[in-house]
C-alpha atoms as a PDB file:
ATOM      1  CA  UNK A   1       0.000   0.000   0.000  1.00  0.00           C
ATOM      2  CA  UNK A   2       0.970   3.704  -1.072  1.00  0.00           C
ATOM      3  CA  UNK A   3       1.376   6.325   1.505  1.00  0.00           C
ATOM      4  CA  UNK A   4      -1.500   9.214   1.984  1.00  0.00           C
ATOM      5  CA  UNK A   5      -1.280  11.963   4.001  1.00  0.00           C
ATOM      6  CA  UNK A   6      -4.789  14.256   5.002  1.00  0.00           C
ATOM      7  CA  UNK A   7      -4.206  17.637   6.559  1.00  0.00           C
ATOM      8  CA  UNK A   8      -6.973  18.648   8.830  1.00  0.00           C
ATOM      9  CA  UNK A   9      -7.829  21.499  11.195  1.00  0.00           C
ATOM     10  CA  UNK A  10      -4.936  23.869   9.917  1.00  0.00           C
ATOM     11  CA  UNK A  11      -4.580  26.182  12.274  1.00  0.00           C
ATOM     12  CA  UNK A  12      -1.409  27.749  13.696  1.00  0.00           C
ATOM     13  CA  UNK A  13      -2.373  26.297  17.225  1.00  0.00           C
ATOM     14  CA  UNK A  14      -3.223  22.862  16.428  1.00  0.00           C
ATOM     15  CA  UNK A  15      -2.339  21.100  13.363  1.00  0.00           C
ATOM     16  CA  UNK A  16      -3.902  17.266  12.479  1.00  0.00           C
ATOM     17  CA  UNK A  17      -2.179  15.455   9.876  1.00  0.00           C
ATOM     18  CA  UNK A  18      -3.505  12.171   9.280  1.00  0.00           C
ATOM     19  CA  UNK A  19      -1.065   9.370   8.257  1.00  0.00           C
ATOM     20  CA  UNK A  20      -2.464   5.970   5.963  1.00  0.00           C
ATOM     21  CA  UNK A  21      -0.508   3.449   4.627  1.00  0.00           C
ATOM     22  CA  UNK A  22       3.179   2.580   5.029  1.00  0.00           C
ATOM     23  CA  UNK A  23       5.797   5.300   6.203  1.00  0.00           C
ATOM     24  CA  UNK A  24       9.403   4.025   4.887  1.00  0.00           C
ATOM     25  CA  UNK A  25      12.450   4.781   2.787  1.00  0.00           C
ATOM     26  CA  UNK A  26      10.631   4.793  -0.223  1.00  0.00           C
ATOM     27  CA  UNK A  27       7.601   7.514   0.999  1.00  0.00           C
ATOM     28  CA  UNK A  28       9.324   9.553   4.197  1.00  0.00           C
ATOM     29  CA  UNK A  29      10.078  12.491   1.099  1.00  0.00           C
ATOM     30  CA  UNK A  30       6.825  12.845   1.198  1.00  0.00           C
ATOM     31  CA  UNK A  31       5.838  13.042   4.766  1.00  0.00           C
ATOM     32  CA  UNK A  32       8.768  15.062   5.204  1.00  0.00           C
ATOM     33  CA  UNK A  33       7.826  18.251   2.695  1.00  0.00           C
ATOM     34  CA  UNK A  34       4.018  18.259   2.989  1.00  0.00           C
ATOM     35  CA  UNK A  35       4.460  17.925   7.472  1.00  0.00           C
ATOM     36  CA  UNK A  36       7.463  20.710   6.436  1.00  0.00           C
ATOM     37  CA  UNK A  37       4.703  22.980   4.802  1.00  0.00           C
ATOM     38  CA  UNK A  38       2.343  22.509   8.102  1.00  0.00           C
ATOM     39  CA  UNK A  39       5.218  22.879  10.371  1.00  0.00           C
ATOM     40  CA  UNK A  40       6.320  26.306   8.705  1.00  0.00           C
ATOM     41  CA  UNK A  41       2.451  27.437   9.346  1.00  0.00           C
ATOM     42  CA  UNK A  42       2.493  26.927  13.362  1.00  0.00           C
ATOM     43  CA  UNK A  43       3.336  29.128  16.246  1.00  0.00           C
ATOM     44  CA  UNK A  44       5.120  29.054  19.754  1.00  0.00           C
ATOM     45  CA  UNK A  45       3.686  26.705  21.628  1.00  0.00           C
ATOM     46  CA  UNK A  46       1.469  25.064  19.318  1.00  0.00           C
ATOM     47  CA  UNK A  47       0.475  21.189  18.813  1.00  0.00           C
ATOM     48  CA  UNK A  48       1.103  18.895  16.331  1.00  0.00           C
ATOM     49  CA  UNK A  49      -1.255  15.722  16.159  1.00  0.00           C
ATOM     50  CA  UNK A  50      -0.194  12.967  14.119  1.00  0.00           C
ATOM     51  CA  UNK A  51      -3.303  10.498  13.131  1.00  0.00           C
ATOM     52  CA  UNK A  52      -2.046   7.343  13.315  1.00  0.00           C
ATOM     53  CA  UNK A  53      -4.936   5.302  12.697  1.00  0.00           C
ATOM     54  CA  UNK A  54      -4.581   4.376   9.115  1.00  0.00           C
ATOM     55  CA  UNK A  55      -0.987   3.516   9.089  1.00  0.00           C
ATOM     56  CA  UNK A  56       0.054  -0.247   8.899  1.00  0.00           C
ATOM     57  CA  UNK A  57       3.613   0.329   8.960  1.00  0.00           C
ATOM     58  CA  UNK A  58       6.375   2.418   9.565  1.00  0.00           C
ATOM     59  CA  UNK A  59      10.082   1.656   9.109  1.00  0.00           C
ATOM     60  CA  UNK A  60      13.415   3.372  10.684  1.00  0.00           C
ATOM     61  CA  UNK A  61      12.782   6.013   7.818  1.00  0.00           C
ATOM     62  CA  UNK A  62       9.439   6.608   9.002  1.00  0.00           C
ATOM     63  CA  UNK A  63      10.776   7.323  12.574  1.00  0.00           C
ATOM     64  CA  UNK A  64      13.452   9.721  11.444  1.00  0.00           C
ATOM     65  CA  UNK A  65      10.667  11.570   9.887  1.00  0.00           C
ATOM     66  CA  UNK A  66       8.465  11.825  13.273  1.00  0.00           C
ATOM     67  CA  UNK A  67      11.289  12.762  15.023  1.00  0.00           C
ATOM     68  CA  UNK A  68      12.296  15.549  12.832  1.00  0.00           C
ATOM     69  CA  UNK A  69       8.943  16.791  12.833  1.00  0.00           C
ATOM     70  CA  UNK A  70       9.001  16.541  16.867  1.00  0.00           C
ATOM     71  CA  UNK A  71      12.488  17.865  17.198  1.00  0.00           C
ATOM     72  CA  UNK A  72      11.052  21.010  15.284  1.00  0.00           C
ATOM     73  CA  UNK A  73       8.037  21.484  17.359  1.00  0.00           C
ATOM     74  CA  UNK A  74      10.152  21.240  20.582  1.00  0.00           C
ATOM     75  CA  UNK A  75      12.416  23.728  19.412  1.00  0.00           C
ATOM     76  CA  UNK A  76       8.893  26.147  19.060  1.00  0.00           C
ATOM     77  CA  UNK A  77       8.110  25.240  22.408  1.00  0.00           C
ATOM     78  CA  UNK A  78       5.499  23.099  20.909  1.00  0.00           C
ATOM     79  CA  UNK A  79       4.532  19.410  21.275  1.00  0.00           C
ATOM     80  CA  UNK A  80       4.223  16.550  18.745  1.00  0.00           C
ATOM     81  CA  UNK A  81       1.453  14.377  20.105  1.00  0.00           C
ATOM     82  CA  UNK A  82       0.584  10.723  18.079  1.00  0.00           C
ATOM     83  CA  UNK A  83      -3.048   9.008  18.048  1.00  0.00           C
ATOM     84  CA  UNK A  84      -4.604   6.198  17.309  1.00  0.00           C
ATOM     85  CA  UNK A  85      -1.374   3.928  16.440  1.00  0.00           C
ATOM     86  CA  UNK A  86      -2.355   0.536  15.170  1.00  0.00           C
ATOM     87  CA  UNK A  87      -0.778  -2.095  17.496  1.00  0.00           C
ATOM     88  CA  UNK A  88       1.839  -2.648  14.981  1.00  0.00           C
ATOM     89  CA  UNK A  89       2.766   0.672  14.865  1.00  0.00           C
ATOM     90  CA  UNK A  90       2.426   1.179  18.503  1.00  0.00           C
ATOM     91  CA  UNK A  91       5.215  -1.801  19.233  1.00  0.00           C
ATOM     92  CA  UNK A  92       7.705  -0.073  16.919  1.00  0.00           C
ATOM     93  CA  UNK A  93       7.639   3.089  18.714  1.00  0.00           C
ATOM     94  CA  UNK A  94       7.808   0.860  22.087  1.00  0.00           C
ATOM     95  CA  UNK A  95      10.837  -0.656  21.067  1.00  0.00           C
ATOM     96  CA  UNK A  96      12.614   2.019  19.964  1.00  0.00           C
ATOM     97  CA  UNK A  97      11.755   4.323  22.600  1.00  0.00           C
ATOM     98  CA  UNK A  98      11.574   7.004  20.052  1.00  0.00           C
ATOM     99  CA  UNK A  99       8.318   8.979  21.629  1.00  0.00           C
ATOM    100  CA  UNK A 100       7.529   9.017  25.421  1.00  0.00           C
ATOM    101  CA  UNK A 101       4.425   7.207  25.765  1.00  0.00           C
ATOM    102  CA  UNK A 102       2.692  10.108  27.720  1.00  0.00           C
ATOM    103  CA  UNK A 103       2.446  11.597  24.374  1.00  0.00           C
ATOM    104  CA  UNK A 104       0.801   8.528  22.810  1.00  0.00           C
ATOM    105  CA  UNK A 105      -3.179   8.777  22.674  1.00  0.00           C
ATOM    106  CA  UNK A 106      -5.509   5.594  21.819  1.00  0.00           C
ATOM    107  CA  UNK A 107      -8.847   8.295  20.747  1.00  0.00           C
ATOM    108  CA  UNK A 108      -9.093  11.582  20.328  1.00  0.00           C
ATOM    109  CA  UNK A 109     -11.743  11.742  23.197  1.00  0.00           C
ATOM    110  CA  UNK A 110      -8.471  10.622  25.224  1.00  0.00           C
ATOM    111  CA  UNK A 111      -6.188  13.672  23.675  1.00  0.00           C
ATOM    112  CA  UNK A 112      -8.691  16.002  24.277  1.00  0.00           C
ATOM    113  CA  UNK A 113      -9.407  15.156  27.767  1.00  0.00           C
ATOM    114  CA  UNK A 114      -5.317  15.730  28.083  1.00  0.00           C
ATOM    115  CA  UNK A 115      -5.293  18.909  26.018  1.00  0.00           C
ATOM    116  CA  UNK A 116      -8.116  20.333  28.142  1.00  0.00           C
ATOM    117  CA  UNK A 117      -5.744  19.660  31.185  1.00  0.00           C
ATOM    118  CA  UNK A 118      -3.195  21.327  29.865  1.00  0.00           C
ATOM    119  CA  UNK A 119      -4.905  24.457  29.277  1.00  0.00           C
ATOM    120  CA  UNK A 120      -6.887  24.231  32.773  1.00  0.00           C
ATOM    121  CA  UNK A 121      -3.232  24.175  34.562  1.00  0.00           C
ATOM    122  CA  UNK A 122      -1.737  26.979  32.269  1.00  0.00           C
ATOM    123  CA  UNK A 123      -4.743  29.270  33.388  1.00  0.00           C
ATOM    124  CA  UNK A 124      -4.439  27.770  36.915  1.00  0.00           C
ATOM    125  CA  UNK A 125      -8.053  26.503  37.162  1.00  0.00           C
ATOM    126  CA  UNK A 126      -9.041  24.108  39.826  1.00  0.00           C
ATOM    127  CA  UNK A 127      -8.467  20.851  38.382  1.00  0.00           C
ATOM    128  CA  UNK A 128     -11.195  18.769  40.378  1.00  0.00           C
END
């Protein structure tokens, strides 16, 4: 299978960019200039949300990729946050250690709950 990538909810606060398919040597160029394009768009302190749902695979080319995009979001003060990762996907990234699994999200009810959090603390709302 081919690799796809959707772009939804653009914003320069929150970015969604939905992966399908296989992410490896022969499709990370691709990944890598159309996440470059989003990544250009976004602001201090913004989030990145990688859909993970529709990929079945992702090889060692596929992580350098993620981790670019993650190392560039860090250096915005931002976050790269992945959901949905098919339990394929989600033993790769386990093995390698190559995102801290706080930043792993199985639905987006899940990510939301966390990105509500977030924002609760940064105002310093009660949290109960």
């Amino acid at each position: 299978m081919a690799f796809k990538l959707h772009i939804d909810a653009l914003s320069p606060h929150k970015s969604t960019l939905h992966l399908e398919g296989r992410l490896d040597a022969l499709t990370f160029g691709e990944f890598d200039r159309e996440a470059d394009k989003v990544l250009q768009q976004m602001e201090s302190g913004s989030t990145l949300v990688l859909d993970l749902s529709l990929l079945e695979y992702i090889s060692s080319a596929g992580l350098r990729s993620i981790a670019k995009a993650r190392k560039l979001m860090r250096a915005r003060d931002g976050q790269t946050l992945l959901l949905n990762p098919q339990v394929q996907v989600r033993k790769v990234f386990d093995i390698v250690k190559a995102v801290p699994i706080k930043e792993i999200f199985q639905s987006m009810h899940e990510l939301d709950t966390y990105l509500d959090q977030i924002q609760r603390k940064m105002l310093g709302e009660d949290m109960e």
